[in-house]
Protein backbone atom coordinates (compact mmCIF):
# COMPACT_ATOMS: atom_id res chain seq x y z
CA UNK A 1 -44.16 22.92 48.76
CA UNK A 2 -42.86 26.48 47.74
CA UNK A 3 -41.65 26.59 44.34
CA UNK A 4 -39.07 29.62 45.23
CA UNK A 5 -35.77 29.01 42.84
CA UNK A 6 -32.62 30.85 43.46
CA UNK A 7 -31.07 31.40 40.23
CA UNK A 8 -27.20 32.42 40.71
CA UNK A 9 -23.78 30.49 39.28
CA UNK A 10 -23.09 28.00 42.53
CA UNK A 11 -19.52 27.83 42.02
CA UNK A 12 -19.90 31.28 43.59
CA UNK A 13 -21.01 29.73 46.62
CA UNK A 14 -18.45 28.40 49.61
CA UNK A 15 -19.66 25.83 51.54
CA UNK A 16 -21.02 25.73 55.06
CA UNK A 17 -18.22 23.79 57.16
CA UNK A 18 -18.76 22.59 60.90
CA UNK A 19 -18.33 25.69 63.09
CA UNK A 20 -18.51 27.86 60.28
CA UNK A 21 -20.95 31.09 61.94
CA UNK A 22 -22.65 32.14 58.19
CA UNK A 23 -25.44 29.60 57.11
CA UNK A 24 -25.72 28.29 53.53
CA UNK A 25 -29.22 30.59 53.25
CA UNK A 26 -27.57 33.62 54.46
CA UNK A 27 -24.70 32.73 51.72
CA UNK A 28 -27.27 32.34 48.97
CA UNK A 29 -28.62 36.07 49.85
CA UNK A 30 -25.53 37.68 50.19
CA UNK A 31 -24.63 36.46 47.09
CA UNK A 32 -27.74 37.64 45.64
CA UNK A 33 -27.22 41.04 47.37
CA UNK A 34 -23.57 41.46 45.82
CA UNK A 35 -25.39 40.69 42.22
CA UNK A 36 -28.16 43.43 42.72
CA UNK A 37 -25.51 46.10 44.20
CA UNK A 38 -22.96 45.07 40.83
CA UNK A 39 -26.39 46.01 38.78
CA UNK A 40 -25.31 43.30 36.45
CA UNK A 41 -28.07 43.14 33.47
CA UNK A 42 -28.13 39.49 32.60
CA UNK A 43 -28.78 39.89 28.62
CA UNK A 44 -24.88 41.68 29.32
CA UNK A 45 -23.60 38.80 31.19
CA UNK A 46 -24.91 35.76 29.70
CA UNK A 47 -27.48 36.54 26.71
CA UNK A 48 -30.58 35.45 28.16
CA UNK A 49 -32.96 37.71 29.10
CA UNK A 50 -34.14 38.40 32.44
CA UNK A 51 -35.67 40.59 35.32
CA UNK A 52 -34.24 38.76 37.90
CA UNK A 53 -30.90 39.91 38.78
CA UNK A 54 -29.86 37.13 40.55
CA UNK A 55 -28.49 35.38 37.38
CA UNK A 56 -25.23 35.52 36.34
CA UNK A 57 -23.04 33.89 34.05
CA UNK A 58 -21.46 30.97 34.87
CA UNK A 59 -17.51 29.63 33.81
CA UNK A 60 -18.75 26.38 32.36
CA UNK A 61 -22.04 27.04 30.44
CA UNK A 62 -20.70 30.17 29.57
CA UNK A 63 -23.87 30.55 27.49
CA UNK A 64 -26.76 29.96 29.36
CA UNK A 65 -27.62 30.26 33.25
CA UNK A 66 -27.58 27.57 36.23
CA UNK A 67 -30.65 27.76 37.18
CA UNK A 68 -31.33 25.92 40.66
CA UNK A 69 -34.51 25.54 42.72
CA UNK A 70 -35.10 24.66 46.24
CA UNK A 71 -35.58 21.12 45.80
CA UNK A 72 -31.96 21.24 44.79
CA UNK A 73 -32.49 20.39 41.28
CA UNK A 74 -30.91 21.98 38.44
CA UNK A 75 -33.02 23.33 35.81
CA UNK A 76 -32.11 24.02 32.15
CA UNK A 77 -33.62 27.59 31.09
CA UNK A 78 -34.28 27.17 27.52
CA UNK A 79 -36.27 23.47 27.66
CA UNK A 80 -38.06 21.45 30.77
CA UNK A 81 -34.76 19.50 31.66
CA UNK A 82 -33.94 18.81 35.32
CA UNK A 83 -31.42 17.20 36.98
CA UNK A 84 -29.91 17.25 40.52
CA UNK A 85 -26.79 17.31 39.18
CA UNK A 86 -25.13 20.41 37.55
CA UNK A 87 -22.36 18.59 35.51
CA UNK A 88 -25.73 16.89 33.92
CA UNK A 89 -26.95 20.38 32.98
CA UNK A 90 -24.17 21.58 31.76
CA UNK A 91 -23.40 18.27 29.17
CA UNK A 92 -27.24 18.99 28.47
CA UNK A 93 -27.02 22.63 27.65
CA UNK A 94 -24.15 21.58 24.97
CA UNK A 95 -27.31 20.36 23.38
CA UNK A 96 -28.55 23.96 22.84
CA UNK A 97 -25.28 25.70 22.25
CA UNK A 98 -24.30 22.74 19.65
CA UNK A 99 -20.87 23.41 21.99
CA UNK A 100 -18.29 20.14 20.99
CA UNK A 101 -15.70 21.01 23.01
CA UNK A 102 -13.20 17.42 23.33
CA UNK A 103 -11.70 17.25 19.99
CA UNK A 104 -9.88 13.98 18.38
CA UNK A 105 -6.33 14.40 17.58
CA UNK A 106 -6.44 11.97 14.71
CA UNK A 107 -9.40 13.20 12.60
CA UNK A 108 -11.99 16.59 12.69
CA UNK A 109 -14.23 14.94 14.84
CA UNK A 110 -15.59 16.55 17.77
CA UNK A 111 -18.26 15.68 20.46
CA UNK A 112 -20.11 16.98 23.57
CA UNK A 113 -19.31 14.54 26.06
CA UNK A 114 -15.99 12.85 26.67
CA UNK A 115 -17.60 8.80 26.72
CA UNK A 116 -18.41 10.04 22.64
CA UNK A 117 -14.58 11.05 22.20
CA UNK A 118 -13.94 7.30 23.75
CA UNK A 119 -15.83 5.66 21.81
CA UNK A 120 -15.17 7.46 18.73
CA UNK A 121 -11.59 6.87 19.28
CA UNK A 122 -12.37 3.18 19.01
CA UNK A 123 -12.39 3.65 15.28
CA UNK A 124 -9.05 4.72 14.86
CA UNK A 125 -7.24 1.73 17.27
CA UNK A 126 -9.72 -0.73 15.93
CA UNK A 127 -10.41 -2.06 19.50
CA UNK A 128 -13.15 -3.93 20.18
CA UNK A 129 -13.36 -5.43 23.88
CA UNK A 130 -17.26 -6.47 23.68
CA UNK A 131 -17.50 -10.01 22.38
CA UNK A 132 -20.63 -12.34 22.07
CA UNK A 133 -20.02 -15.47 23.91
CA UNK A 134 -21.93 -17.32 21.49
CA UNK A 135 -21.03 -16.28 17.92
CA UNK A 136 -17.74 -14.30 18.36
CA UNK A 137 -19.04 -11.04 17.70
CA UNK A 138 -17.11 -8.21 19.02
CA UNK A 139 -18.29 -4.24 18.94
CA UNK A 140 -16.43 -1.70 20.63
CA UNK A 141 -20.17 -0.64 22.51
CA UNK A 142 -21.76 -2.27 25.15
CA UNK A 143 -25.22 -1.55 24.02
CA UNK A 144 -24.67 -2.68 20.45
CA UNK A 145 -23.52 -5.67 21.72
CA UNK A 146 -27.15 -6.06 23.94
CA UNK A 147 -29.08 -5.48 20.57
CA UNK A 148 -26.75 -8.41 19.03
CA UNK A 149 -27.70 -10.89 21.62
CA UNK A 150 -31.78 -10.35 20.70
CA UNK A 151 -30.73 -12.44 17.45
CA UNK A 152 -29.94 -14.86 19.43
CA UNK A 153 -32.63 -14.80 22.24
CA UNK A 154 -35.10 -13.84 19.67
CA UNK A 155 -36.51 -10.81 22.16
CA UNK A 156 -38.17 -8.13 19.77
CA UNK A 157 -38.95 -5.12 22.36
CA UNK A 158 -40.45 -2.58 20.11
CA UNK A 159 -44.18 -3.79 19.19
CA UNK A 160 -46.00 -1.96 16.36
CA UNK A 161 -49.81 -0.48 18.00
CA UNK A 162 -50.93 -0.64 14.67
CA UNK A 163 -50.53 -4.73 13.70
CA UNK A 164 -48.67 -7.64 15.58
CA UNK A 165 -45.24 -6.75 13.61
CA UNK A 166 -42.44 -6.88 16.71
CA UNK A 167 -38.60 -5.90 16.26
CA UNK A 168 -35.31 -6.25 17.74
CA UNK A 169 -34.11 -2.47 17.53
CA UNK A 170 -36.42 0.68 17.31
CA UNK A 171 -34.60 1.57 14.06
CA UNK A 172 -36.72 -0.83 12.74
CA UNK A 173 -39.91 -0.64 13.82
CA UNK A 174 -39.87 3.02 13.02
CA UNK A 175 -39.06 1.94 9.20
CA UNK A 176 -42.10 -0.40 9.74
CA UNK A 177 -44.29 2.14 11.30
CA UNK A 178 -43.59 4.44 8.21
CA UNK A 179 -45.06 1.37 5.70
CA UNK A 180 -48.37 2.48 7.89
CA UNK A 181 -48.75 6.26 7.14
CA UNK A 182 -46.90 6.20 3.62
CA UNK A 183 -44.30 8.40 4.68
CA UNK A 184 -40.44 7.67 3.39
CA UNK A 185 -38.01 7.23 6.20
């Protein structure tokens, strides 16, 4: 399959409606056409650089570029993340650009994705709609509450490859692991 990749901001792009004359393909080059005839370096526009002129800078990652290849998956330009989405790349690319951009109103806490800011927010009304059906345990996460029910069930996932030492939550088999090499957590 040809590995060809398009790199230009997609919310550029219109889409191709029934009856509409201009393909998606011809769309994609003019687009890349109007890019080459602006002459737009890319270290100017979005501070990576480049010698393709097809990128551009895009509203949302601001930062770095959209990069997406013809197998329609987005691809992150400073590690080997894909995704076929782009609102996945751009939450990822907060991970580069440190970028915390919802904000709590009741404290200084920020975070890079909204389901954080819920959760976070948690804290401050003290709700906590996850309960254990056998103990009364309630947690305001759904996967803390999964962990719980292992000490009930007794299921240790995380196996150490060095002994037969088994344990509920990674946490703790890393702690375990570092009794192995001599090295403080």
């Amino acid at each position: 399959m040809d590995e060809r990749s398009g790199e230009v901001a997609m919310d550029d792009l219109s889409t191709v409606h029934p009856g509409d004359e201009t393909s998606s393909i011809e769309k994609l080059d003019t687009g890349r056409q109007l890019n080459r005839e602006e002459d737009i370096p890319c270290e100017e526009t979005c501070g990576v650089k480049s010698d393709n002129p097809a990128q551009v800078k895009t509203k949302q990652t601001d930062r770095l570029v959209v990069k997406r290849t013809v197998d329609k998956r987005f691809v992150c330009t400073e590690c080997d993340y894909r995704t076929a989405s782009k609102a996945n790349l751009v939450k990822h690319t907060r991970t580069h650009t440190g970028e915390k951009p919802y904000k709590c109103e009741q404290c200084d806490y920020s975070a890079a994705q909204k389901g954080t800011l819920d959760l976070h927010l948690t804290k401050h009304t003290g709700e906590k709609p996850f309960m254990c059906g056998q103990c009364g345990y309630r947690t305001a996460n759904r996967s803390y509450l999964s962990v719980h029910m292992r000490s009930h069930t007794g299921v240790k996932p995380y196996k150490c490859d060095l002994c037969d030492y088994s344990a509920a939550q990674k946490g703790h088999l890393d702690d375990h692991r570092a009794r192995h090499t001599g090295e403080k957590p």
